[in-house]
PDB file of N, CA and C in Angstrom:
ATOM      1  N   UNK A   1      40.523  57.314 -24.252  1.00  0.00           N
ATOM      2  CA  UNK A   1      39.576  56.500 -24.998  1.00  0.00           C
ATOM      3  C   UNK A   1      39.969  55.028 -24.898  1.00  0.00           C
ATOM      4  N   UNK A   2      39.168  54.061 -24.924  1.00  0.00           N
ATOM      5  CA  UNK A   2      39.611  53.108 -24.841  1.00  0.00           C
ATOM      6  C   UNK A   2      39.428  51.782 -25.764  1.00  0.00           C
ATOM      7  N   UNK A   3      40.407  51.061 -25.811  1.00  0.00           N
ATOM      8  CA  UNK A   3      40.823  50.448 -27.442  1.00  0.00           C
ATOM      9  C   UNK A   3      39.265  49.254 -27.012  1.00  0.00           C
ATOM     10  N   UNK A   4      39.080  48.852 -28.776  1.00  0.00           N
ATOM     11  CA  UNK A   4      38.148  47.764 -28.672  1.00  0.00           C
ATOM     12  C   UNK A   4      37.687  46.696 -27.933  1.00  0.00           C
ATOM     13  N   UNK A   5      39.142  46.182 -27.338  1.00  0.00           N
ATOM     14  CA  UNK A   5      39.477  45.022 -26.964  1.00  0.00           C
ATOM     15  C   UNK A   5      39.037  45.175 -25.238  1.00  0.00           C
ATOM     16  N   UNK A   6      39.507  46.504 -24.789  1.00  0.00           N
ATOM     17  CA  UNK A   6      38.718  47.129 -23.588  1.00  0.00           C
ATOM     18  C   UNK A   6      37.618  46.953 -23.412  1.00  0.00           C
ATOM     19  N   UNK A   7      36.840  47.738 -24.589  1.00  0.00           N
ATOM     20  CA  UNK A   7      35.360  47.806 -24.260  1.00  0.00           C
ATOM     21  C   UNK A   7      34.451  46.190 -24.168  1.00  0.00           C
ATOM     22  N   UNK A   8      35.015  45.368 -25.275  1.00  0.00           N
ATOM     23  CA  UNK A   8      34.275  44.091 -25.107  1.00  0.00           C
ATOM     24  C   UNK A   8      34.996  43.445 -23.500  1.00  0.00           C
ATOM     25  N   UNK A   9      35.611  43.440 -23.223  1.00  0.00           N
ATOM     26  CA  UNK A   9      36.370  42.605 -21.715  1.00  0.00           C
ATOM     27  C   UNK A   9      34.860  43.531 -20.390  1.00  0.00           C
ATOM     28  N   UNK A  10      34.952  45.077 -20.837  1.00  0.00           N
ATOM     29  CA  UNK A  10      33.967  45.549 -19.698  1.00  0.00           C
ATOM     30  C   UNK A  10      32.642  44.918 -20.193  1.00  0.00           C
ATOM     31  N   UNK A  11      32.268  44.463 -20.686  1.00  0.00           N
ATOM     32  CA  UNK A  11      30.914  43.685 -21.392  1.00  0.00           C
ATOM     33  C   UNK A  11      30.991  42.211 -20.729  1.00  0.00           C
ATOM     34  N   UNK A  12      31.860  41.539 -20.460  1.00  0.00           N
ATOM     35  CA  UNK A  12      31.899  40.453 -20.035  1.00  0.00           C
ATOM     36  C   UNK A  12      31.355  40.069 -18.645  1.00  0.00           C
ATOM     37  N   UNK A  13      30.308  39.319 -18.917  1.00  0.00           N
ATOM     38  CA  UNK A  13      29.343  39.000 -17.011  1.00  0.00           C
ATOM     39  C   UNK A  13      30.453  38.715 -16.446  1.00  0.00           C
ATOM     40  N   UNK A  14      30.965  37.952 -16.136  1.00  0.00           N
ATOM     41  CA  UNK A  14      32.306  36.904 -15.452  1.00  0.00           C
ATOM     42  C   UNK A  14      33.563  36.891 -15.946  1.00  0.00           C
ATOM     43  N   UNK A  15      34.669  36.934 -15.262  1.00  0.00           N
ATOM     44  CA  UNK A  15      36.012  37.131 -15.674  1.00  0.00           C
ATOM     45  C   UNK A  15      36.465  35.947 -16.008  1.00  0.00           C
ATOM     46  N   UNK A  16      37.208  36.106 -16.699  1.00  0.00           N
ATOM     47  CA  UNK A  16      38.103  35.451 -18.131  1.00  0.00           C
ATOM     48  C   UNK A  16      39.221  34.940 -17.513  1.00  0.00           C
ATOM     49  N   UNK A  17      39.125  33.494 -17.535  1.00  0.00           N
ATOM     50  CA  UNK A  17      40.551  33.226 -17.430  1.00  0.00           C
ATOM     51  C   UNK A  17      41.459  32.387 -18.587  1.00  0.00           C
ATOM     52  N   UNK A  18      43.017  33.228 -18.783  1.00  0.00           N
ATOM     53  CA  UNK A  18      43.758  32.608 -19.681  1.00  0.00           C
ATOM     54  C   UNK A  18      44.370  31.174 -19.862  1.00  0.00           C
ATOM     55  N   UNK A  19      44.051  29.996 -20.564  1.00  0.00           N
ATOM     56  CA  UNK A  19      44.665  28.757 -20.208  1.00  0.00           C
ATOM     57  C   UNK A  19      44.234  28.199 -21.466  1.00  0.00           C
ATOM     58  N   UNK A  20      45.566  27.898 -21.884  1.00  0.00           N
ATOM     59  CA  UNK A  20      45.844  26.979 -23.251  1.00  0.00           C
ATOM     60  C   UNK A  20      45.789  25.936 -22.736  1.00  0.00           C
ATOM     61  N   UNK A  21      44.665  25.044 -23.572  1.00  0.00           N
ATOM     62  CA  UNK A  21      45.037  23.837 -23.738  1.00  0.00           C
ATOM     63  C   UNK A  21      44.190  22.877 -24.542  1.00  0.00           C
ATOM     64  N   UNK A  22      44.337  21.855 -25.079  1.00  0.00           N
ATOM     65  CA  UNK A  22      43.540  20.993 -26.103  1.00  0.00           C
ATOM     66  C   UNK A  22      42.536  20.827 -25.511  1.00  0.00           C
ATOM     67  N   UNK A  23      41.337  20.726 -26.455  1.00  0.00           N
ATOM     68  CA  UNK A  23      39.923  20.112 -26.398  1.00  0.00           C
ATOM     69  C   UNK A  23      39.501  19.639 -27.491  1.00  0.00           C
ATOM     70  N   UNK A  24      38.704  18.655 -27.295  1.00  0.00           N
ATOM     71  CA  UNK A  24      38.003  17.827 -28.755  1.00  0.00           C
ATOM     72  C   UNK A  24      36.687  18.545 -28.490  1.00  0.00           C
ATOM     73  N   UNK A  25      36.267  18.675 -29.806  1.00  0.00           N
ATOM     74  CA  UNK A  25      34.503  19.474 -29.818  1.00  0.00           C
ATOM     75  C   UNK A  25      34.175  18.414 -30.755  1.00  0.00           C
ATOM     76  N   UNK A  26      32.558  18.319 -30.820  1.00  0.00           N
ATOM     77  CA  UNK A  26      31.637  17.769 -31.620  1.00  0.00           C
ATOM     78  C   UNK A  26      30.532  18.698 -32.006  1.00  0.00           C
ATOM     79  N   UNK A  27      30.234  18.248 -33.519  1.00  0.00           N
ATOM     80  CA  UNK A  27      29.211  19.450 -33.986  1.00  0.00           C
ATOM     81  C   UNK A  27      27.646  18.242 -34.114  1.00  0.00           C
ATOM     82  N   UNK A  28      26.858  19.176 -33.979  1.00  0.00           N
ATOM     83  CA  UNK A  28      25.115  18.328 -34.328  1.00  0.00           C
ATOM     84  C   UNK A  28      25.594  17.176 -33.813  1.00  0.00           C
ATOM     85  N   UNK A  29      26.303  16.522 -32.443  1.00  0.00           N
ATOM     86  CA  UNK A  29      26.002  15.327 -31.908  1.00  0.00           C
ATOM     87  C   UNK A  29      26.051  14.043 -33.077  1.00  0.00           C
ATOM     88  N   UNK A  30      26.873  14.449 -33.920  1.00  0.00           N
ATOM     89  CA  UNK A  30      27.319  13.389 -35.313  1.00  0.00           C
ATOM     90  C   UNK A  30      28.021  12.532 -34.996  1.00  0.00           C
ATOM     91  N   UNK A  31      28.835  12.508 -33.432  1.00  0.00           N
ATOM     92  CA  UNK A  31      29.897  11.467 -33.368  1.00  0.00           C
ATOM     93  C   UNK A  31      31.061  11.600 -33.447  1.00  0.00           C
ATOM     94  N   UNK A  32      32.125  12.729 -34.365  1.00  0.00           N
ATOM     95  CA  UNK A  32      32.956  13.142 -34.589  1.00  0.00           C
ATOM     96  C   UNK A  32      33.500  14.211 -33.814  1.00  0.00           C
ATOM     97  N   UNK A  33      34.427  13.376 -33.539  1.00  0.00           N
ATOM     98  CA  UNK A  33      35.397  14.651 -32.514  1.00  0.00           C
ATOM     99  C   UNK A  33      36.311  14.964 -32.877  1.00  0.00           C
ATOM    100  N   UNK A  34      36.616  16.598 -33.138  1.00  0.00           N
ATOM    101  CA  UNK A  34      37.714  17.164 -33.219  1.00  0.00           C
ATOM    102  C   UNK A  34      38.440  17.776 -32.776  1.00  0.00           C
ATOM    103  N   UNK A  35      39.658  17.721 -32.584  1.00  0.00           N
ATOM    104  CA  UNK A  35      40.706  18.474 -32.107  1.00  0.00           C
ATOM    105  C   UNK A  35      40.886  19.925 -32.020  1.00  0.00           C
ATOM    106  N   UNK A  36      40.748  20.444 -31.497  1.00  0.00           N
ATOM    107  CA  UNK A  36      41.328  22.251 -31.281  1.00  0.00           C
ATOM    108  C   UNK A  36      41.904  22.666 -29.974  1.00  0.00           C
ATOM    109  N   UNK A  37      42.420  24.046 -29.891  1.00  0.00           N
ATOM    110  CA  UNK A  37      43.033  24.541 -28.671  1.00  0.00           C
ATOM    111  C   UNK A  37      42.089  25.409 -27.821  1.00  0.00           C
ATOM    112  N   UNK A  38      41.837  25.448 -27.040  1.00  0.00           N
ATOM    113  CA  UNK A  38      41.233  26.320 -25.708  1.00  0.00           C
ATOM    114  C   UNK A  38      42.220  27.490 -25.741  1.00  0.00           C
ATOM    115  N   UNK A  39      41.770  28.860 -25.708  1.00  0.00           N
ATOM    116  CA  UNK A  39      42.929  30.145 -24.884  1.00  0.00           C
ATOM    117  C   UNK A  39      42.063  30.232 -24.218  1.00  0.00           C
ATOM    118  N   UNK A  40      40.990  30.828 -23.192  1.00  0.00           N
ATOM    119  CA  UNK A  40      40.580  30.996 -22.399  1.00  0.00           C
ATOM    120  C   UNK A  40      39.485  30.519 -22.439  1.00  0.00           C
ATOM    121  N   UNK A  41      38.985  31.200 -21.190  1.00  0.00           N
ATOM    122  CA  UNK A  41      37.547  30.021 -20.458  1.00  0.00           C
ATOM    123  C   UNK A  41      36.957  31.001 -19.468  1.00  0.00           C
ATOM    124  N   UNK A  42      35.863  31.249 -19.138  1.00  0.00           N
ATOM    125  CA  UNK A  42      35.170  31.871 -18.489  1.00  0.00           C
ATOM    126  C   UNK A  42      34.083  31.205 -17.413  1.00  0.00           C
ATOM    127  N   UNK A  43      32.904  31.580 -16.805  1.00  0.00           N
ATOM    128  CA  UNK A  43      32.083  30.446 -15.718  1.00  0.00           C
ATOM    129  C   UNK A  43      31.169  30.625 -17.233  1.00  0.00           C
ATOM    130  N   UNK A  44      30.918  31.042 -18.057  1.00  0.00           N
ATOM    131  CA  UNK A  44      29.952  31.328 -19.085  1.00  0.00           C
ATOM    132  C   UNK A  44      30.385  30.759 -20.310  1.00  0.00           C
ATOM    133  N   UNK A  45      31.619  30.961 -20.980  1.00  0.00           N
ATOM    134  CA  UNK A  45      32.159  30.262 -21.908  1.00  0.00           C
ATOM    135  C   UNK A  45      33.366  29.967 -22.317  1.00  0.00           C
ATOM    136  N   UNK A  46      34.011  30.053 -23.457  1.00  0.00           N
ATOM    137  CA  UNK A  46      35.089  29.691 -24.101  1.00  0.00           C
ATOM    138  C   UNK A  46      35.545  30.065 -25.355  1.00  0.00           C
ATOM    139  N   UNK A  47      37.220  30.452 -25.668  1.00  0.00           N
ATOM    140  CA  UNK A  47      37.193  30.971 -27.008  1.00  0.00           C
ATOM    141  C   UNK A  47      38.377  29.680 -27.591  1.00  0.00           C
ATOM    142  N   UNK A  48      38.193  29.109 -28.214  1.00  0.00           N
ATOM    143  CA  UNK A  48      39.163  28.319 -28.553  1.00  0.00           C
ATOM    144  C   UNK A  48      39.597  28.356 -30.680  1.00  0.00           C
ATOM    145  N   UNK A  49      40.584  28.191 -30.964  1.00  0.00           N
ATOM    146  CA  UNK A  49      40.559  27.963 -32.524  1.00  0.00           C
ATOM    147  C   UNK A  49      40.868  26.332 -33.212  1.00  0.00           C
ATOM    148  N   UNK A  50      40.003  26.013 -34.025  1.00  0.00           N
ATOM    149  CA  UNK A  50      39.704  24.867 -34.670  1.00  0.00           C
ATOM    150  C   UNK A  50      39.649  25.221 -36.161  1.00  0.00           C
ATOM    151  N   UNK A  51      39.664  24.019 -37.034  1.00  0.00           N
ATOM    152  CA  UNK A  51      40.053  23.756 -38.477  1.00  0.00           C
ATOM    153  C   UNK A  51      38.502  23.855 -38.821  1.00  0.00           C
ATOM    154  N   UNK A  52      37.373  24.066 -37.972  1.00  0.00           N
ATOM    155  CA  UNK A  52      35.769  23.693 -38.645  1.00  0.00           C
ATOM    156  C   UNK A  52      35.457  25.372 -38.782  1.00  0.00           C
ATOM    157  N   UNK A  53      34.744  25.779 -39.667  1.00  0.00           N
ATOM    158  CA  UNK A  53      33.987  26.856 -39.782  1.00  0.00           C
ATOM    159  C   UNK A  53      32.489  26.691 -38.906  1.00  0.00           C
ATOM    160  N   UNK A  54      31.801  27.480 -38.210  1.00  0.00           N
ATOM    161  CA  UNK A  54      30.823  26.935 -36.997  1.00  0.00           C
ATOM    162  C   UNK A  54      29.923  28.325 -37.384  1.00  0.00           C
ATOM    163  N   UNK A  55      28.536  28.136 -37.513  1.00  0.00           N
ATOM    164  CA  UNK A  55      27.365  28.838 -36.972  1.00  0.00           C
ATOM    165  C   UNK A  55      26.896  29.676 -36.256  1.00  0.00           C
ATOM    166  N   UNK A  56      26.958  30.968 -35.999  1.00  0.00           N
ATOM    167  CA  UNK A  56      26.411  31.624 -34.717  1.00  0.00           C
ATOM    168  C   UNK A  56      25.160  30.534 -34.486  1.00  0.00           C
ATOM    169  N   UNK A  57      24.596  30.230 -33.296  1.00  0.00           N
ATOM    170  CA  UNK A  57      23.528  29.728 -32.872  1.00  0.00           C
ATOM    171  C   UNK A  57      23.495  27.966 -33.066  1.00  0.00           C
ATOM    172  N   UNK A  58      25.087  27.526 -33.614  1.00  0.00           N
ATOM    173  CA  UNK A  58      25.179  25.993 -33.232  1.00  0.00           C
ATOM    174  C   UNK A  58      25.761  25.454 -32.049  1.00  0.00           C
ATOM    175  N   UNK A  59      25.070  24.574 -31.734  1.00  0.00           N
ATOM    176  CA  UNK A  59      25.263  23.735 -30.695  1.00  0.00           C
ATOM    177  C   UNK A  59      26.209  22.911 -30.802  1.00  0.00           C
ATOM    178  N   UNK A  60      27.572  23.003 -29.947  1.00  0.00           N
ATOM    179  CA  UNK A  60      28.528  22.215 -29.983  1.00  0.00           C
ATOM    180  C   UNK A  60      29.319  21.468 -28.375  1.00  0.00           C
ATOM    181  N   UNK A  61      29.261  20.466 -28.558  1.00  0.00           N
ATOM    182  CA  UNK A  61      29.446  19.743 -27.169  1.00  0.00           C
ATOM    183  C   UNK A  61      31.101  19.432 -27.288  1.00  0.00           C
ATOM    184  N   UNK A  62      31.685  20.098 -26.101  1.00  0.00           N
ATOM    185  CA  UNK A  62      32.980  20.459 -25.948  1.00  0.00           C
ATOM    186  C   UNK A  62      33.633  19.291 -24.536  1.00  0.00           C
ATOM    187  N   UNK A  63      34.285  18.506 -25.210  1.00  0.00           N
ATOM    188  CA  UNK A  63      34.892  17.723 -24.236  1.00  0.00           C
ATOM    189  C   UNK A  63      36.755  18.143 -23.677  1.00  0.00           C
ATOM    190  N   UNK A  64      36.829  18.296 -22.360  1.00  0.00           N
ATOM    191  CA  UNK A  64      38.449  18.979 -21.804  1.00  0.00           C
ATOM    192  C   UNK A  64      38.524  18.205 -20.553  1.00  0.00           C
ATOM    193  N   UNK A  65      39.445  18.749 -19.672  1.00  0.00           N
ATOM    194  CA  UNK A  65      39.617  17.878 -18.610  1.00  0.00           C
ATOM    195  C   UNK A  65      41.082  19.245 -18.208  1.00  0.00           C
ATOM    196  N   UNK A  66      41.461  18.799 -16.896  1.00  0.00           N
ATOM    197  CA  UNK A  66      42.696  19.575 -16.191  1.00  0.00           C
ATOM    198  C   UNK A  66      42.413  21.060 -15.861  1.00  0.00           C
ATOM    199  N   UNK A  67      40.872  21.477 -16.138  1.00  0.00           N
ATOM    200  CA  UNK A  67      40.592  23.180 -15.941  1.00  0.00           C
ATOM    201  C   UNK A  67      41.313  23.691 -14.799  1.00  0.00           C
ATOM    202  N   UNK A  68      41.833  24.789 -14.282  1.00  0.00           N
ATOM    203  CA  UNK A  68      41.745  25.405 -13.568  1.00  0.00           C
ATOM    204  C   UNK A  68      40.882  26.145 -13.285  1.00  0.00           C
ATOM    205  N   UNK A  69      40.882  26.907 -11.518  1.00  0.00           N
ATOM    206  CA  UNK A  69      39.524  27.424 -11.316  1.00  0.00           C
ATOM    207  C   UNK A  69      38.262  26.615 -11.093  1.00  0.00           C
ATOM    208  N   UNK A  70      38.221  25.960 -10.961  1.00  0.00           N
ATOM    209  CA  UNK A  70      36.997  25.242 -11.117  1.00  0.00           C
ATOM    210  C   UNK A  70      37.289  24.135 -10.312  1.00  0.00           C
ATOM    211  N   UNK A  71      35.843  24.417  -9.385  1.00  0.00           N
ATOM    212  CA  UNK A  71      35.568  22.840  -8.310  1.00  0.00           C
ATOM    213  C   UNK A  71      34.545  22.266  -8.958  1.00  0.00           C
ATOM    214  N   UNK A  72      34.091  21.968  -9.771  1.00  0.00           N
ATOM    215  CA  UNK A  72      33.522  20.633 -10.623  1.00  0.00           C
ATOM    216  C   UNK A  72      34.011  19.439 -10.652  1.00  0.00           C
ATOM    217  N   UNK A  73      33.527  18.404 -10.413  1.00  0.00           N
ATOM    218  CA  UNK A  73      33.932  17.017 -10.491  1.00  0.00           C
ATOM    219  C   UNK A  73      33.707  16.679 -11.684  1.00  0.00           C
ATOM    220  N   UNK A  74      32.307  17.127 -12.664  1.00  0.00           N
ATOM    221  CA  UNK A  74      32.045  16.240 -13.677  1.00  0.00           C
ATOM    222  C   UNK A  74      32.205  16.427 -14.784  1.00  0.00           C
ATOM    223  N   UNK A  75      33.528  18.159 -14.991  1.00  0.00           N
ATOM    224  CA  UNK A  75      34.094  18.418 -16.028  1.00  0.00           C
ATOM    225  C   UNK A  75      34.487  17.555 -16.993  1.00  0.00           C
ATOM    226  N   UNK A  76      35.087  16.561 -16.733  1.00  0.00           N
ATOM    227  CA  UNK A  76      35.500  15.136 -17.470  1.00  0.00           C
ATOM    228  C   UNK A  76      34.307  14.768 -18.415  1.00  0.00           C
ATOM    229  N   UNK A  77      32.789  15.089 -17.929  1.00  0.00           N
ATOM    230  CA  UNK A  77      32.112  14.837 -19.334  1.00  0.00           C
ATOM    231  C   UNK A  77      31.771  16.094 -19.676  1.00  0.00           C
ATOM    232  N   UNK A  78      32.269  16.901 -20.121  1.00  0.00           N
ATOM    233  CA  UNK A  78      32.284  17.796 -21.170  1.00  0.00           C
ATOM    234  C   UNK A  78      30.848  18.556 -21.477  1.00  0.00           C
ATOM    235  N   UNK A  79      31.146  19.693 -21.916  1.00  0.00           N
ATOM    236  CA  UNK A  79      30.312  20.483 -21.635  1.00  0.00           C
ATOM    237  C   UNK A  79      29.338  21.386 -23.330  1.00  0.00           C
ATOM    238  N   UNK A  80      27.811  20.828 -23.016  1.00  0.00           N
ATOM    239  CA  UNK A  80      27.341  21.762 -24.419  1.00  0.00           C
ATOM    240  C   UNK A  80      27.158  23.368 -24.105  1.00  0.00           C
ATOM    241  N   UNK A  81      27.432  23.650 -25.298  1.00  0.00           N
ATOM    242  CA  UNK A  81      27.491  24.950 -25.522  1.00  0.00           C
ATOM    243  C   UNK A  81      27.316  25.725 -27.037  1.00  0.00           C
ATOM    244  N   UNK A  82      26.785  27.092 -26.851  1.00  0.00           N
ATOM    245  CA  UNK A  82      26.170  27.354 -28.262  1.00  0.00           C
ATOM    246  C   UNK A  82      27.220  28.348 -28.797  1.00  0.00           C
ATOM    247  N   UNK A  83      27.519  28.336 -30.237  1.00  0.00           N
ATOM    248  CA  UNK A  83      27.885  29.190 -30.870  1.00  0.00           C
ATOM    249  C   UNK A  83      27.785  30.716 -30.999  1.00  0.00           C
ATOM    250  N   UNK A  84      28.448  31.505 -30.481  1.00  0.00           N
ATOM    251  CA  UNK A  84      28.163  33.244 -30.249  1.00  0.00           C
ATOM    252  C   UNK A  84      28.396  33.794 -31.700  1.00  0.00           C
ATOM    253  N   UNK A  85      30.356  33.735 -31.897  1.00  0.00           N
ATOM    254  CA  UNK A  85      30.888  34.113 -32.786  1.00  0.00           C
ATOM    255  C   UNK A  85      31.894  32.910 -33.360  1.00  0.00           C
ATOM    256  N   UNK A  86      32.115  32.991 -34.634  1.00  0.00           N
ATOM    257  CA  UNK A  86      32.932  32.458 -35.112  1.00  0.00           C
ATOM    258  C   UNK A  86      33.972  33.378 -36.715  1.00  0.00           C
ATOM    259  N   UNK A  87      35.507  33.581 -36.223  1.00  0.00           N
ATOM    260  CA  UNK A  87      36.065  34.267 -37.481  1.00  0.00           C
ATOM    261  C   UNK A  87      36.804  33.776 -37.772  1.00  0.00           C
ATOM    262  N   UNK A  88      37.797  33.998 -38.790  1.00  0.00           N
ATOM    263  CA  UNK A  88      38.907  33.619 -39.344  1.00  0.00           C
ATOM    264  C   UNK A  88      40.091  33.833 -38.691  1.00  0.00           C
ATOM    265  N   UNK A  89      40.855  33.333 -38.417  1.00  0.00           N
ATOM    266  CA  UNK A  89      42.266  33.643 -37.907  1.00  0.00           C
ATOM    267  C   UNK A  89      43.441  34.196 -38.500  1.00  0.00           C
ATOM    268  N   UNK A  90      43.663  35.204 -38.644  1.00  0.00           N
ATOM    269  CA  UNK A  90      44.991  35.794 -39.417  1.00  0.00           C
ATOM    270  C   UNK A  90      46.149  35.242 -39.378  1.00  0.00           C
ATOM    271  N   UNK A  91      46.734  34.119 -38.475  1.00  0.00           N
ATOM    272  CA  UNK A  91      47.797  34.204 -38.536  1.00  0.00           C
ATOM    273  C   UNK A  91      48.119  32.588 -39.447  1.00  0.00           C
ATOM    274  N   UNK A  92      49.473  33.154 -40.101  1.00  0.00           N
ATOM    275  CA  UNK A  92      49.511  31.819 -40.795  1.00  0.00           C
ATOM    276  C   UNK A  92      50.384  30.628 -40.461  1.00  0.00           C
ATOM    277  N   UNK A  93      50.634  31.086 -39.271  1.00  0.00           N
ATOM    278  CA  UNK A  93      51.282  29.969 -38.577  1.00  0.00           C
ATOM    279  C   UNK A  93      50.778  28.970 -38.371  1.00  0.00           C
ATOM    280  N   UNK A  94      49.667  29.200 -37.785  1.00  0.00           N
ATOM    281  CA  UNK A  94      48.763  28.342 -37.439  1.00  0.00           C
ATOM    282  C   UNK A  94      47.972  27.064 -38.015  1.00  0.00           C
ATOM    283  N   UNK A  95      48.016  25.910 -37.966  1.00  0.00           N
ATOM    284  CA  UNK A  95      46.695  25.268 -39.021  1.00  0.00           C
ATOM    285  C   UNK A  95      45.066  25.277 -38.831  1.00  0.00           C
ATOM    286  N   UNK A  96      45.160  25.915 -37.509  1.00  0.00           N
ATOM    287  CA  UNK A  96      43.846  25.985 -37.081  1.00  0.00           C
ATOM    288  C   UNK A  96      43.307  27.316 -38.124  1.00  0.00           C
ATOM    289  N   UNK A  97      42.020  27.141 -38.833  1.00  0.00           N
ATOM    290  CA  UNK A  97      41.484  28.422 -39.568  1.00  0.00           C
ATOM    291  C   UNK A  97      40.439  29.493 -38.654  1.00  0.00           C
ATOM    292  N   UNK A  98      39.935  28.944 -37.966  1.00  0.00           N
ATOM    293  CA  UNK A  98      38.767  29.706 -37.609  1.00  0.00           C
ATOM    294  C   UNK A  98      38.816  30.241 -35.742  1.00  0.00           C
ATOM    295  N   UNK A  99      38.871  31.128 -35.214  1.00  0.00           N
ATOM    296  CA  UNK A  99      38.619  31.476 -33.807  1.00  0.00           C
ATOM    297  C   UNK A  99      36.988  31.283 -33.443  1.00  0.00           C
ATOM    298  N   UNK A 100      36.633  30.572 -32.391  1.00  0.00           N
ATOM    299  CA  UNK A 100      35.330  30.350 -31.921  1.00  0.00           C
ATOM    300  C   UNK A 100      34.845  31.064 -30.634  1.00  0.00           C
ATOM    301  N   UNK A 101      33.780  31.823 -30.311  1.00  0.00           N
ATOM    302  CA  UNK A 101      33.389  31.982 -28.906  1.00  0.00           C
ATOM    303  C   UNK A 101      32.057  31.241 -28.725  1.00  0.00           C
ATOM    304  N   UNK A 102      32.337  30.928 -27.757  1.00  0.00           N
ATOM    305  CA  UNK A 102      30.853  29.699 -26.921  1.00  0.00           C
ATOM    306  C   UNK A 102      30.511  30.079 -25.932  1.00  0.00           C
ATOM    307  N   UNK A 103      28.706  30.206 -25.705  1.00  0.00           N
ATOM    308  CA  UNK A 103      28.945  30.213 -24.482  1.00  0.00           C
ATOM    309  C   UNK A 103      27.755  29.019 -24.119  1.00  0.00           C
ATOM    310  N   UNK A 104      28.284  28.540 -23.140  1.00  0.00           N
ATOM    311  CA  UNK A 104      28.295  26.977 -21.906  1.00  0.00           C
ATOM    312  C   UNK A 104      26.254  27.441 -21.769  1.00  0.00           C
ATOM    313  N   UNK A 105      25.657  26.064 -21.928  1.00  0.00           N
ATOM    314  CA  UNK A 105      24.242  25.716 -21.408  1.00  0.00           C
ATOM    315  C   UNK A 105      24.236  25.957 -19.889  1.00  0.00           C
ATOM    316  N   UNK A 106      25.444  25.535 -19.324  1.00  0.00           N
ATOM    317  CA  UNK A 106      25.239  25.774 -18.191  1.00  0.00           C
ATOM    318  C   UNK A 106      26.545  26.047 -17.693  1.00  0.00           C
ATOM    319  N   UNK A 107      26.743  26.738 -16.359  1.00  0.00           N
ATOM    320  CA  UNK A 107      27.754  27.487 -15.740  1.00  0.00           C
ATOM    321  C   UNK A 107      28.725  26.324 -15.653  1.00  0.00           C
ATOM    322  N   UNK A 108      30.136  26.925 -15.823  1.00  0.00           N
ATOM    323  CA  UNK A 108      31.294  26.242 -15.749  1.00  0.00           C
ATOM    324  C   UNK A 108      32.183  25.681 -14.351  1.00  0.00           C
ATOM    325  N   UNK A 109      32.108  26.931 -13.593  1.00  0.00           N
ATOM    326  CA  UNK A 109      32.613  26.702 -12.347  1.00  0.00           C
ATOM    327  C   UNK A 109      31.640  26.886 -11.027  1.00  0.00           C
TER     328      UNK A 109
END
């Protein structure tokens, strides 16, 4: 049988790749950019955790730079993308509260 975490990965259009690293997001195009971490990235989207609580179905414009995988030149301006899921993060290490999945207006790589 196979564990949860299985079944959503066979659900996935495009494979997942693992890579930490900072990104600033903006919510409703307000101007404000915030800080969070990237763990992975896909040609479709992104799961990263941030201090904002977020919307299924909001629009958030995600600025990064250094991707791997990817022959894009114009990654540097950053990419919109809509809100799938958003939960809480268990661990309390962390200051980030919330885990996000996005997926990209338009293809990544």
């Amino acid at each position: 049988m196979k564990s949860n975490l299985a079944k959503a990965i066979d659900r996935r259009a495009s494979a997942r790749y693992i890579h930490e690293a900072p990104i600033m997001h903006e919510n409703h195009n307000n101007g404000i950019f915030y800080l969070a971490k990237m763990y992975n990235y896909s040609n479709d989207g992104m799961y990263f955790e941030t201090i904002l609580n977020h919307r299924p179905g909001q629009e958030v414009f995600i600025d990064f730079d250094n991707l791997p995988h990817t022959s894009r030149t114009d990654v540097l301006e950053g990419f919109r993308a809509e809100v799938v899921w958003c939960k809480k993060v268990a661990s309390k290490k962390s200051m980030k509260k919330y885990g996000v999945g996005v997926k990209f207006f338009e293809p990544l790589l």
